[in-house]
N, C-alpha and C. Protein backbone atom coordinates (compact mmCIF):
# COMPACT_ATOMS: atom_id res chain seq x y z
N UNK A 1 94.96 88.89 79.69
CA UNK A 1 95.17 89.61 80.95
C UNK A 1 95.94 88.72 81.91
N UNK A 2 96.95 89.29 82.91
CA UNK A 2 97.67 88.81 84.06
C UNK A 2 97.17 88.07 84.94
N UNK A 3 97.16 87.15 85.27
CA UNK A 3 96.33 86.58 86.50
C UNK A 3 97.33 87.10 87.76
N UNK A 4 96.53 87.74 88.38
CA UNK A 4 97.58 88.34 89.58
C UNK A 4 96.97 87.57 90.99
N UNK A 5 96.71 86.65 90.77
CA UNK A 5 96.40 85.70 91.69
C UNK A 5 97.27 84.18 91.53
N UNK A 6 97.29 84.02 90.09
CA UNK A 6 98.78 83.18 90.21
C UNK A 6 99.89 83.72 90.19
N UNK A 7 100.45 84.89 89.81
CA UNK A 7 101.24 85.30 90.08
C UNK A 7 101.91 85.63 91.34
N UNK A 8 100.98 86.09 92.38
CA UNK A 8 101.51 86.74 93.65
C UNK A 8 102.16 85.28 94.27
N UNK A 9 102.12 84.38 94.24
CA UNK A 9 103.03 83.54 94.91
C UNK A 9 104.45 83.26 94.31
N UNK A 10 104.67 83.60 93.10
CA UNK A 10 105.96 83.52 92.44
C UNK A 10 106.54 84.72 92.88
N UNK A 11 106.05 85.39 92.70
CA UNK A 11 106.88 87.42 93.35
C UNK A 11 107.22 86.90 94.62
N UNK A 12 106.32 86.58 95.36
CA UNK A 12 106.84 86.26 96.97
C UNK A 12 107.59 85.26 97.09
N UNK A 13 107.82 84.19 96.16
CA UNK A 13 109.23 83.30 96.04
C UNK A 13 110.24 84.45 95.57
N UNK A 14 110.17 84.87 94.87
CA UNK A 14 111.55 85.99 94.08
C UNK A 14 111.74 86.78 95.66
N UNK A 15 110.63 87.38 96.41
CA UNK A 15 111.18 88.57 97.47
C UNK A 15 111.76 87.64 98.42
N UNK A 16 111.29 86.04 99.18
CA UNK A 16 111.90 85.37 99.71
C UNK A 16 113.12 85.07 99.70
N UNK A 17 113.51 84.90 98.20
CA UNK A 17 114.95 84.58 98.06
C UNK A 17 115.57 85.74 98.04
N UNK A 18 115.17 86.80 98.01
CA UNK A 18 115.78 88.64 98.06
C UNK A 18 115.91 88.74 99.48
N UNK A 19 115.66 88.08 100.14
CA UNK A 19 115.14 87.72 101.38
C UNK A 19 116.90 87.48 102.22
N UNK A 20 116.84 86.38 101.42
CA UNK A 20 118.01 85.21 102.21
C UNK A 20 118.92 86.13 101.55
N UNK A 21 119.07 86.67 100.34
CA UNK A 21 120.74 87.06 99.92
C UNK A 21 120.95 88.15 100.99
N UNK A 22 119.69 89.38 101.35
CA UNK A 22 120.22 90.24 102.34
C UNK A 22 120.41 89.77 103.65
N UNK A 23 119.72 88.65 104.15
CA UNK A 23 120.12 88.79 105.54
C UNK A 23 121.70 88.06 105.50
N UNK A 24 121.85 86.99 104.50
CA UNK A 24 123.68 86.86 104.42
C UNK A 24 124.36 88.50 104.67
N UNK A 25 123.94 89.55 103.85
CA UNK A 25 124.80 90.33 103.29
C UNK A 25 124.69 91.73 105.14
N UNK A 26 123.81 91.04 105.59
CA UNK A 26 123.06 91.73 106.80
C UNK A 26 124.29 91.13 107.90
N UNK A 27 124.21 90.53 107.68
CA UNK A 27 125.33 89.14 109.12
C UNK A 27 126.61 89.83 108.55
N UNK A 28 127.13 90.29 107.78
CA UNK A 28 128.57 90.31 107.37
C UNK A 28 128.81 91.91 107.60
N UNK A 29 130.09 92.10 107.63
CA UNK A 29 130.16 93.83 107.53
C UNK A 29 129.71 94.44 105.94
N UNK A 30 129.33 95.75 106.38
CA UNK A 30 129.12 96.20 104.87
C UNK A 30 129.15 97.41 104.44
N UNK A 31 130.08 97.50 103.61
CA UNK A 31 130.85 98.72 103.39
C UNK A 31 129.99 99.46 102.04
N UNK A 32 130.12 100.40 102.00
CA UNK A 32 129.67 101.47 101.15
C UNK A 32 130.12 101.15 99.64
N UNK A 33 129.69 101.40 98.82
CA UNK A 33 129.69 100.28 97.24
C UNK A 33 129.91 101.57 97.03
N UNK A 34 129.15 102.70 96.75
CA UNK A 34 128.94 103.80 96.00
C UNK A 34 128.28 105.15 96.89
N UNK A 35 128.34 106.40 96.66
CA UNK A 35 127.02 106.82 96.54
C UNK A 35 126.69 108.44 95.68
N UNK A 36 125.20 108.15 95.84
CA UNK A 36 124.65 108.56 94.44
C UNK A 36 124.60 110.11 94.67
N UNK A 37 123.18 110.91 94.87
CA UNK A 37 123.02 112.39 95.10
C UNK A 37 123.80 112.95 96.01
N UNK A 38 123.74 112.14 97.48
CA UNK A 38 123.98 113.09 98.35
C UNK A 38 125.02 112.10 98.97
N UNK A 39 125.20 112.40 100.58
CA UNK A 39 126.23 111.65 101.68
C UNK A 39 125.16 110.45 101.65
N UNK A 40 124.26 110.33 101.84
CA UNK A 40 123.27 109.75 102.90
C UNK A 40 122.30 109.01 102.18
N UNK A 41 122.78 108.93 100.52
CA UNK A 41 122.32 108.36 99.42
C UNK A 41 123.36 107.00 99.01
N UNK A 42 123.38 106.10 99.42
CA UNK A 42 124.15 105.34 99.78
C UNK A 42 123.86 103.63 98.90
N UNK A 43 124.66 103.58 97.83
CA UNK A 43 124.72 101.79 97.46
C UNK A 43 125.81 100.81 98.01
N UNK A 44 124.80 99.66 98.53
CA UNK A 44 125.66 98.76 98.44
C UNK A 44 126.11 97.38 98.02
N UNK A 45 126.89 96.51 97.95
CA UNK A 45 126.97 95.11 97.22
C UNK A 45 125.63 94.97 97.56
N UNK A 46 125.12 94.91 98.36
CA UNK A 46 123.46 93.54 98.62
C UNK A 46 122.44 94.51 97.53
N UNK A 47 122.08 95.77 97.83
CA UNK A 47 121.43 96.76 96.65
C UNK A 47 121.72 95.97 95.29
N UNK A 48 122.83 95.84 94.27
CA UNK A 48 123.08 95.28 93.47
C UNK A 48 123.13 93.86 93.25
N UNK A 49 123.76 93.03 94.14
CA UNK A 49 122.91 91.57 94.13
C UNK A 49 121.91 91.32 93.91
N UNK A 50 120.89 91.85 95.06
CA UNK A 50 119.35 91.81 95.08
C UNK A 50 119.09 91.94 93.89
N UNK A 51 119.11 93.26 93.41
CA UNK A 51 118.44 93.64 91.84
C UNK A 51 118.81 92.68 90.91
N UNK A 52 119.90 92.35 91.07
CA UNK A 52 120.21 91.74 89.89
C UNK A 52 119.70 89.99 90.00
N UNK A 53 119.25 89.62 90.94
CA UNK A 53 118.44 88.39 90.98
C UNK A 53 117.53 88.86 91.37
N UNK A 54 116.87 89.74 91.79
CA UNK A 54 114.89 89.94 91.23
C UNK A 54 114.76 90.46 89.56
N UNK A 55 115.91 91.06 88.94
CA UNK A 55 115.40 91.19 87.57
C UNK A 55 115.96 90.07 86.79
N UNK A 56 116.65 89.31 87.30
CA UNK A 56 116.76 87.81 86.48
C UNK A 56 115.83 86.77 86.86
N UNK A 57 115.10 86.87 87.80
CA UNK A 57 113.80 85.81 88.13
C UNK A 57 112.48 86.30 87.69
N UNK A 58 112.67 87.54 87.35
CA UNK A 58 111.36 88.35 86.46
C UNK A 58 111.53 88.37 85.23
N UNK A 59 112.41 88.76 84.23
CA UNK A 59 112.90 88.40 82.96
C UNK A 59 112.27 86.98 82.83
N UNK A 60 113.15 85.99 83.79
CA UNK A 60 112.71 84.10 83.40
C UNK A 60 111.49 84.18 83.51
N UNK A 61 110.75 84.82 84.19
CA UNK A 61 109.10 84.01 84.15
C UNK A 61 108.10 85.45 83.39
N UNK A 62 108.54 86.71 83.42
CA UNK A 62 108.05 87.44 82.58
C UNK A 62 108.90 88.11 81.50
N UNK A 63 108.84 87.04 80.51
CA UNK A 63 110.17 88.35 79.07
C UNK A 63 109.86 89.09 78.68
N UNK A 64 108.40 89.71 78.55
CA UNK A 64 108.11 90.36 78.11
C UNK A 64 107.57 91.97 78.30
N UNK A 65 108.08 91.66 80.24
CA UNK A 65 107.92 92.89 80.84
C UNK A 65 108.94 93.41 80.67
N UNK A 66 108.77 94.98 81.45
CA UNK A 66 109.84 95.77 81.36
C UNK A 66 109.86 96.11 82.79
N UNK A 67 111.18 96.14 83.40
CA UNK A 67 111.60 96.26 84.91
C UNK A 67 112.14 97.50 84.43
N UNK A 68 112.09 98.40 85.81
CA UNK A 68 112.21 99.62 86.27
C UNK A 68 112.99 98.80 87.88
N UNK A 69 114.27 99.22 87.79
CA UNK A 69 115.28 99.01 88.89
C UNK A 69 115.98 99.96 89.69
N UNK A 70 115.34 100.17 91.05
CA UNK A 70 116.49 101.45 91.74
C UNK A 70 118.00 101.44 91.08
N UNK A 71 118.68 101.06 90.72
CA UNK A 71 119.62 100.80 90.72
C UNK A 71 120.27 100.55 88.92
N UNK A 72 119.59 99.73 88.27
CA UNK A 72 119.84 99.23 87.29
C UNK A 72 119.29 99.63 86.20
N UNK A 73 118.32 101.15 86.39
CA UNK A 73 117.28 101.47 85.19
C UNK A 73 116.80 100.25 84.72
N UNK A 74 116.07 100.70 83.72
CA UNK A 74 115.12 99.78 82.67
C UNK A 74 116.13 98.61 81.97
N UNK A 75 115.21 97.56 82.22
CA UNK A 75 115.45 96.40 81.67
C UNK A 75 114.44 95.46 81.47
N UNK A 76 115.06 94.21 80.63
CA UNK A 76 113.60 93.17 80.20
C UNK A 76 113.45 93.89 78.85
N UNK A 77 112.08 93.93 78.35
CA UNK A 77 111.31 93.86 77.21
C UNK A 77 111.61 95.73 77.06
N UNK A 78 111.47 95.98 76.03
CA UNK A 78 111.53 97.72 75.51
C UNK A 78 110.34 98.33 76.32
N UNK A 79 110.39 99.37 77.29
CA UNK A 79 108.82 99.59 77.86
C UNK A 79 108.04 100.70 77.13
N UNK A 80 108.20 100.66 75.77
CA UNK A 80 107.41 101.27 74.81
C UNK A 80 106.29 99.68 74.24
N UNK A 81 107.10 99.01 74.79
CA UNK A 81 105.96 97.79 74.18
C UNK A 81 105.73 96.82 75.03
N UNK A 82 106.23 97.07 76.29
CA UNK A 82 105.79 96.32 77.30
C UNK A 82 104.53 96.61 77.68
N UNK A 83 103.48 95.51 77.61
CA UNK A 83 102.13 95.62 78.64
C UNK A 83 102.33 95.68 80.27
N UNK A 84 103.47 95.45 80.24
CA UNK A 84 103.10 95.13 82.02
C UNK A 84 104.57 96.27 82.51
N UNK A 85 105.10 96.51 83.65
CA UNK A 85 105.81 97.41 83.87
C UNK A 85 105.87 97.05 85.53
N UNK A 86 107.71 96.22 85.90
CA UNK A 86 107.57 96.02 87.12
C UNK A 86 108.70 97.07 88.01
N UNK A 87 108.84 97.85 88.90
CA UNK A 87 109.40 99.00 89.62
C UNK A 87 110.22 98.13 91.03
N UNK A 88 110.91 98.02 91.17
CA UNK A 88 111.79 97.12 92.24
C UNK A 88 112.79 98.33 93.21
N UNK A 89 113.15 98.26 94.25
CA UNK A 89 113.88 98.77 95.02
C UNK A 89 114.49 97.54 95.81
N UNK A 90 115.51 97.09 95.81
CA UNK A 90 116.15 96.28 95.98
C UNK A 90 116.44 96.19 97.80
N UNK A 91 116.69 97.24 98.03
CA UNK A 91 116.96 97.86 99.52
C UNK A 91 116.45 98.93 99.51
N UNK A 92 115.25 99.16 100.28
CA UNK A 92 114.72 100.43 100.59
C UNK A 92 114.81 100.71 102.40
N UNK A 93 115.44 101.39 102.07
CA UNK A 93 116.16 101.82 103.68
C UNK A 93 117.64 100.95 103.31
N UNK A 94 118.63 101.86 102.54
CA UNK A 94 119.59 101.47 102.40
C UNK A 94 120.43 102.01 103.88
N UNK A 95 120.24 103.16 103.94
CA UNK A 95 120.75 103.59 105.10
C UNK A 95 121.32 103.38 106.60
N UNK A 96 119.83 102.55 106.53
CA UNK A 96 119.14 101.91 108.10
C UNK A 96 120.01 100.39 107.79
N UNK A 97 120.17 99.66 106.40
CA UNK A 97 120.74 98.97 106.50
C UNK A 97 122.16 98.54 106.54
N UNK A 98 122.80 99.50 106.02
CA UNK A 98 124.61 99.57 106.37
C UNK A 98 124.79 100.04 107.22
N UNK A 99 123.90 100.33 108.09
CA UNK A 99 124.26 101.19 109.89
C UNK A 99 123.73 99.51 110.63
N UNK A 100 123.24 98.33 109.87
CA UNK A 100 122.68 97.72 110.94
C UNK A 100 121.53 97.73 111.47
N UNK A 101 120.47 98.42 111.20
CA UNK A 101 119.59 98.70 112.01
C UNK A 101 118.32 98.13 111.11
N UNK A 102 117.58 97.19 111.67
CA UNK A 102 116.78 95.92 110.91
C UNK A 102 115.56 96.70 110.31
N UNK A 103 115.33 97.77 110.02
CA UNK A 103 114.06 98.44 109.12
C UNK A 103 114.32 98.96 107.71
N UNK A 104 114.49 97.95 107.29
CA UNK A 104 114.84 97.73 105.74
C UNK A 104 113.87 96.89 104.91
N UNK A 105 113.50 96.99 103.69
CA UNK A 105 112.79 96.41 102.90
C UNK A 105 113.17 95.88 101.56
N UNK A 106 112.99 95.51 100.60
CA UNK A 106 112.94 94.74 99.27
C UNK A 106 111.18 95.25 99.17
N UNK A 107 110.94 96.30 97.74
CA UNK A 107 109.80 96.47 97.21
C UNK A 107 109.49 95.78 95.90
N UNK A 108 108.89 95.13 95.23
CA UNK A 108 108.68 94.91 94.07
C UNK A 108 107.26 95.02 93.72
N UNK A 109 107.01 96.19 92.67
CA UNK A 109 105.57 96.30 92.24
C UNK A 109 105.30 95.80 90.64
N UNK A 110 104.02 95.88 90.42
CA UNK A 110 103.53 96.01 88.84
C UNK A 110 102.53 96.42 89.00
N UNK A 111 102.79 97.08 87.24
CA UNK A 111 101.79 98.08 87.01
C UNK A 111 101.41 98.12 85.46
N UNK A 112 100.82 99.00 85.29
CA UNK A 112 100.46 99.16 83.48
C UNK A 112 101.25 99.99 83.16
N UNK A 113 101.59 100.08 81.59
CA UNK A 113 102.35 100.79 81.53
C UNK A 113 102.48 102.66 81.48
N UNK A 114 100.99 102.72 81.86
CA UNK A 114 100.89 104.42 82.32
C UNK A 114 100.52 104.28 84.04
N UNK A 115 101.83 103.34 84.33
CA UNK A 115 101.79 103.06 86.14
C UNK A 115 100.55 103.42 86.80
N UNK A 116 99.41 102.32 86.65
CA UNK A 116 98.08 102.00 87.07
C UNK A 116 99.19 100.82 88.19
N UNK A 117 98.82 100.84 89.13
CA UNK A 117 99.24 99.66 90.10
C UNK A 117 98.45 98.03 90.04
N UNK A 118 98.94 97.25 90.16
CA UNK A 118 98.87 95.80 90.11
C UNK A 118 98.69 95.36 91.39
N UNK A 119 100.05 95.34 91.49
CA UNK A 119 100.19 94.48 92.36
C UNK A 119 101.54 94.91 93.36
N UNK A 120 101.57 94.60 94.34
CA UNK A 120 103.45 94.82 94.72
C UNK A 120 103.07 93.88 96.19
N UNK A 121 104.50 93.65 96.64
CA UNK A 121 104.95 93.15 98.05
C UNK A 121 106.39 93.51 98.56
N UNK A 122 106.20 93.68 99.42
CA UNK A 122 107.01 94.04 100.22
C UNK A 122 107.58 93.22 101.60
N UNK A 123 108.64 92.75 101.31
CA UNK A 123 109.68 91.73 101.90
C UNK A 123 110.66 92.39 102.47
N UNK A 124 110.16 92.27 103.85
CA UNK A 124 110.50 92.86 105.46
C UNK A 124 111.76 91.92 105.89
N UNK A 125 112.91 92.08 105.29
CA UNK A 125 114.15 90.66 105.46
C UNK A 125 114.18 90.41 107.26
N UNK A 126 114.86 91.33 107.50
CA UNK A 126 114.99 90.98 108.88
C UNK A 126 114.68 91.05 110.03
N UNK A 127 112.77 90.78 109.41
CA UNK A 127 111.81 90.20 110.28
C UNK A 127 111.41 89.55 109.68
N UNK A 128 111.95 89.06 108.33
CA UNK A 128 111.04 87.92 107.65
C UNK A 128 109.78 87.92 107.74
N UNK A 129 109.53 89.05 107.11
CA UNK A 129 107.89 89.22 107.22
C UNK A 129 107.53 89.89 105.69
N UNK A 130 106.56 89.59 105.02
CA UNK A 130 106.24 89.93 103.72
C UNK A 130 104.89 90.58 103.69
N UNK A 131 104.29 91.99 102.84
CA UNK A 131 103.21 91.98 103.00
C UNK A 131 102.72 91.94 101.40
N UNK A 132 102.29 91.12 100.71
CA UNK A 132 102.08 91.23 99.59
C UNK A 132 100.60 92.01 99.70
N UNK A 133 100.19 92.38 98.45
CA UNK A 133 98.96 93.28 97.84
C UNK A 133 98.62 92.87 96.19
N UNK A 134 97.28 92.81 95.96
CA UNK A 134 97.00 92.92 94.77
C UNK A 134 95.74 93.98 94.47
N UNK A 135 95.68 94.33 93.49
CA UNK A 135 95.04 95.97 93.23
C UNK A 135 93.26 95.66 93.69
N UNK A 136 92.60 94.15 94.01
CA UNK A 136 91.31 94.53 94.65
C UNK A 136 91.45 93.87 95.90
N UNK A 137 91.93 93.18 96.23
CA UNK A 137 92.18 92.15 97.26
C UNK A 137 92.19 92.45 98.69
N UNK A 138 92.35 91.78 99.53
CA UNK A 138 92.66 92.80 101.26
C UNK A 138 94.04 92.25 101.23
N UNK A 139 95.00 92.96 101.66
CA UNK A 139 96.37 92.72 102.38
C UNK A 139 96.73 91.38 103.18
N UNK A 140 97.82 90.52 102.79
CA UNK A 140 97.87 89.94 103.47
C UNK A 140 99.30 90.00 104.45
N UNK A 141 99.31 89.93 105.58
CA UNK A 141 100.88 90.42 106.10
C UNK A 141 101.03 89.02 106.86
N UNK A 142 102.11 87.85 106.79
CA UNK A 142 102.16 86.78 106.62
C UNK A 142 101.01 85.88 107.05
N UNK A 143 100.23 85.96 106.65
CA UNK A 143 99.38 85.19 106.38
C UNK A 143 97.19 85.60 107.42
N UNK A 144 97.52 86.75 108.11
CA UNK A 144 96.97 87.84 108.38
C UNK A 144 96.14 88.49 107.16
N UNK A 145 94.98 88.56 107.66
CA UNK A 145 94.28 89.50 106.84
C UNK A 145 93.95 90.58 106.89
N UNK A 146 94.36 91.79 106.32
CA UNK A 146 93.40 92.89 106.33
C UNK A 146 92.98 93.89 105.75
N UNK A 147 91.83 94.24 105.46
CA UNK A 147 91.57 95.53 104.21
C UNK A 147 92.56 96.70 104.43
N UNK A 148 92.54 97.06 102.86
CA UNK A 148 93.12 98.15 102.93
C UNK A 148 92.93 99.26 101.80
N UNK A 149 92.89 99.96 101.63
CA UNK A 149 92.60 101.24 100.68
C UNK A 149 92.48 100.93 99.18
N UNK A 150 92.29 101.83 98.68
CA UNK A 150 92.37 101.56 96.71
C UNK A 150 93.70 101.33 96.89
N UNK A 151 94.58 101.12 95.61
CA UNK A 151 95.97 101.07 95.37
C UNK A 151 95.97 102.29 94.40
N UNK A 152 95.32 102.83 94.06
CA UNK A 152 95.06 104.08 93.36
C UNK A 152 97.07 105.09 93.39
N UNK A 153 96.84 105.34 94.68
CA UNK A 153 98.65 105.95 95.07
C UNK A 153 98.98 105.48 94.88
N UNK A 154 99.31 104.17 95.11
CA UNK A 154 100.40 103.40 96.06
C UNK A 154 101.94 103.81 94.65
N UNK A 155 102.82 103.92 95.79
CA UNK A 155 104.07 104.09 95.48
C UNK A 155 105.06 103.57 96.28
N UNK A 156 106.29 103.29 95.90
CA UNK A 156 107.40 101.88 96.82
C UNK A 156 108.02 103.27 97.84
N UNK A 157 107.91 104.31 97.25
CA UNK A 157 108.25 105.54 98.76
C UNK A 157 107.28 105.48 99.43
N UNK A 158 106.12 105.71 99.29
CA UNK A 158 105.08 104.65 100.43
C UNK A 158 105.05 103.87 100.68
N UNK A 159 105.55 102.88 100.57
CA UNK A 159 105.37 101.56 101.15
C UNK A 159 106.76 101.12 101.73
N UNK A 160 107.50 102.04 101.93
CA UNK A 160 108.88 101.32 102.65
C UNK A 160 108.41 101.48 103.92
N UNK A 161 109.84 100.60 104.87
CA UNK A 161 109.39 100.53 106.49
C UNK A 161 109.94 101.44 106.78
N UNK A 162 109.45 102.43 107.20
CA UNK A 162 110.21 103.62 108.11
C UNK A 162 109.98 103.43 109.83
N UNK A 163 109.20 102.14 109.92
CA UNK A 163 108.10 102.43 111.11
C UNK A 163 108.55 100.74 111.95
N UNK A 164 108.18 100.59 112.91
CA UNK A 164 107.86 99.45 112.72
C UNK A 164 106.81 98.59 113.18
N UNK A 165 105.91 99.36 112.18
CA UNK A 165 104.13 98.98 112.02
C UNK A 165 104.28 98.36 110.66
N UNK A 166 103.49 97.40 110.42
CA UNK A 166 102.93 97.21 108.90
C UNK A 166 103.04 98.69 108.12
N UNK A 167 103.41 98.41 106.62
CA UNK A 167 103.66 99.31 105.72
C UNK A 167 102.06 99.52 105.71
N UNK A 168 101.60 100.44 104.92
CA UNK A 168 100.21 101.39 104.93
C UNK A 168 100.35 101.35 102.98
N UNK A 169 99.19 100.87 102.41
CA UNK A 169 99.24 101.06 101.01
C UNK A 169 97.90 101.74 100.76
N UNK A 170 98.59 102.41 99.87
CA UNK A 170 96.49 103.21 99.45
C UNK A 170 96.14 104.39 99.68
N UNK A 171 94.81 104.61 99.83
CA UNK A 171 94.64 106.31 100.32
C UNK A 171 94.71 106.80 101.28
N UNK A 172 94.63 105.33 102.75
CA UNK A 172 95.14 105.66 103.66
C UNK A 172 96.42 105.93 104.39
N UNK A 173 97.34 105.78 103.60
CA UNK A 173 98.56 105.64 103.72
C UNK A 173 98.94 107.21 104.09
């Protein structure tokens, strides 16, 4: 079994450094890469950076998971035989972030592979603020304690910043 108590400090090194590439990519102008469904469905260079160094710092220390990437589909290990199963959104509030406007996130969760929740955190770039979670634990939002719900829901569309309150994980959410 996972120790998700040594783990959560390596994820929060990986969202830290997801951290620094967006607020570079935050300081610079930033133009529209792509976009997907709609107008307002929007990729950009930092979206694809990001991902692509949170699923190369998860690969190096887990090979044997299988990442689930906004952006990049499935990668890592086959997730027909992966035990573990990690779900990343690279930029959540892509929107809010090519307009400039600092309520943007980096999600990275794990889960089982019939998405039972683990663990996830959520790395608040430009407030540099992180709230990691593990599936019994209380919340910690930098270094703050506080209970919070089952992780039973929890999903990275729940847990983005739309607000700018602490993200809400759980049943209270």
């Amino acid at each position: 079994m996972l120790d998700l108590h040594k783990i959560l400090p390596e994820v929060a090194a990986i969202a830290r450094g997801a951290g620094e590439i967006a607020l570079r990519h935050f300081a610079a102008p930033i133009p529209i890469k792509a976009r997907k469904s709609t107008r307002s469905d929007v990729v950009t260079a930092a979206d694809t950076e990001l991902e692509a160094f949170i699923v190369r710092e998860l690969v190096a220390r887990f090979p044997d998971h299988h990442i689930v990437g906004e952006e990049g589909g499935g990668q890592g290990a086959p997730a027909e035989s992966a035990k573990y199963h990690w779900f990343v959104d690279p930029i959540d509030g892509t929107v809010n972030f090519a307009a400039k406007v600092p309520h943007y996130s980096t999600s990275i969760a794990l889960a089982t592979p019939d998405r039972q929740p683990l663990l996830g955190i959520i790395q608040r770039r430009a407030r540099r603020r992180r709230v990691p979670e593990r599936r019994t634990d209380p919340r910690h939002d930098n270094g703050r304690t506080e209970r919070c719900g089952s992780l039973n829901r929890f999903s990275l569309r729940q847990a983005h910043e739309s607000r700018q309150q602490p993200a809400r994980v759980g049943r209270d959410a």
